[in-house]
C-alpha atoms as a PDB file:
ATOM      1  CA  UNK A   1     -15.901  18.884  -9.190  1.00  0.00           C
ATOM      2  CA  UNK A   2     -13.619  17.635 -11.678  1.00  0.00           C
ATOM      3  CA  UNK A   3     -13.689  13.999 -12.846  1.00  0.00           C
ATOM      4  CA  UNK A   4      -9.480  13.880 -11.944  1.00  0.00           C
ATOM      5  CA  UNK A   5     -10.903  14.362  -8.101  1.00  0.00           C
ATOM      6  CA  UNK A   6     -13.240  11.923  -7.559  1.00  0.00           C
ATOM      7  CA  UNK A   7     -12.101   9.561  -4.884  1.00  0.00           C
ATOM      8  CA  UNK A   8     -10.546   6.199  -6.471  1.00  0.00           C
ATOM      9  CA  UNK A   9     -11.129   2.048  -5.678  1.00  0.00           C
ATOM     10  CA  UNK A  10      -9.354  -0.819  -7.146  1.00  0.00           C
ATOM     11  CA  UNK A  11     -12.100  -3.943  -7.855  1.00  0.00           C
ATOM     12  CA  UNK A  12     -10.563  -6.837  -6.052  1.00  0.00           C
ATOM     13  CA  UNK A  13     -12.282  -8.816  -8.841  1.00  0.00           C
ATOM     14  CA  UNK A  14     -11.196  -7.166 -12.090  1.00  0.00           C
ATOM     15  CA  UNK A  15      -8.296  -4.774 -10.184  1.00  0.00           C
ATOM     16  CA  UNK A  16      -9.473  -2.414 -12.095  1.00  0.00           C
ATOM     17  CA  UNK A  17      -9.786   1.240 -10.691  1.00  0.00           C
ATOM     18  CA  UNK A  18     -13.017   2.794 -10.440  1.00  0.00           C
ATOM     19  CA  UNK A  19     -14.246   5.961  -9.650  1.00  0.00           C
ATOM     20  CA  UNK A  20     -16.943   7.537  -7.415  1.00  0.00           C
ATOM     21  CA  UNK A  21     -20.465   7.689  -8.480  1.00  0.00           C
ATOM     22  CA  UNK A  22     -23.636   9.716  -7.849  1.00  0.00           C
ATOM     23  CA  UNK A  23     -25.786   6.650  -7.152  1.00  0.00           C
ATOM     24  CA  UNK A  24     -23.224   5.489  -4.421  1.00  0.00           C
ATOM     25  CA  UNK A  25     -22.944   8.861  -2.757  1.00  0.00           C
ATOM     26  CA  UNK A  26     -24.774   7.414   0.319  1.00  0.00           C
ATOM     27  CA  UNK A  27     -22.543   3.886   0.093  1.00  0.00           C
ATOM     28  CA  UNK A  28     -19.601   4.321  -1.004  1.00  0.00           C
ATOM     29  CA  UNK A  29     -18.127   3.228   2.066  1.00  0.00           C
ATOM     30  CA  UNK A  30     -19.616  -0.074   1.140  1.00  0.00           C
ATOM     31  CA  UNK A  31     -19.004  -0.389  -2.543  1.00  0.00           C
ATOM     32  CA  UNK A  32     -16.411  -2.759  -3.499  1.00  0.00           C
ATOM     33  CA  UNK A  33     -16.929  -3.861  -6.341  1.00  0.00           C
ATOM     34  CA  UNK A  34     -16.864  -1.659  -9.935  1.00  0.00           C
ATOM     35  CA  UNK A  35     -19.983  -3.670 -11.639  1.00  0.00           C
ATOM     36  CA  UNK A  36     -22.830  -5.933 -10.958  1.00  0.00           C
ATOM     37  CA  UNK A  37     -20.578  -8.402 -12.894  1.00  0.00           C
ATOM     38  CA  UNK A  38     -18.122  -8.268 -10.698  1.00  0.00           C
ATOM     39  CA  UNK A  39     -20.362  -8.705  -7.769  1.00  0.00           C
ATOM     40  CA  UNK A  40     -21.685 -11.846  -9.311  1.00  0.00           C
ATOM     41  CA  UNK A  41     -18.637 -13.389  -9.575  1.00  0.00           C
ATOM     42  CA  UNK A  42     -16.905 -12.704  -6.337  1.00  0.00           C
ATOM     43  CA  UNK A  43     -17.200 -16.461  -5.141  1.00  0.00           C
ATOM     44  CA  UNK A  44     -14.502 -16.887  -8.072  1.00  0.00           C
ATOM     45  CA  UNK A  45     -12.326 -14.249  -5.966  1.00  0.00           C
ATOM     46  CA  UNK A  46     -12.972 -15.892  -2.098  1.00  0.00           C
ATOM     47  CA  UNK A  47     -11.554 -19.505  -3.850  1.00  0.00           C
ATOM     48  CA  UNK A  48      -8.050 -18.239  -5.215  1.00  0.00           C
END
């Protein structure tokens, strides 16, 4: 599979895109966010 096909999400921290990984094959349902630094900060996202 090419890299171009990988399914796509926008970080609603960053909105930055991001693309599929290997280590969230089993959650990417779940996966919001494109980093652990993004995670971390998504109390700065809930306030705005």
């Amino acid at each position: 599979m090419k890299k171009s096909d990988l399914p796509i999400k926008i970080c609603p921290i960053c909105k930055r895109p991001f693309t599929w990984r290997k280590k969230w094959e089993r959650n990417w349902n779940n996966v919001k966010y494109c980093s652990e630094r993004c995670r971390r900060n998504k109390k700065n996202e809930e306030s705005n």
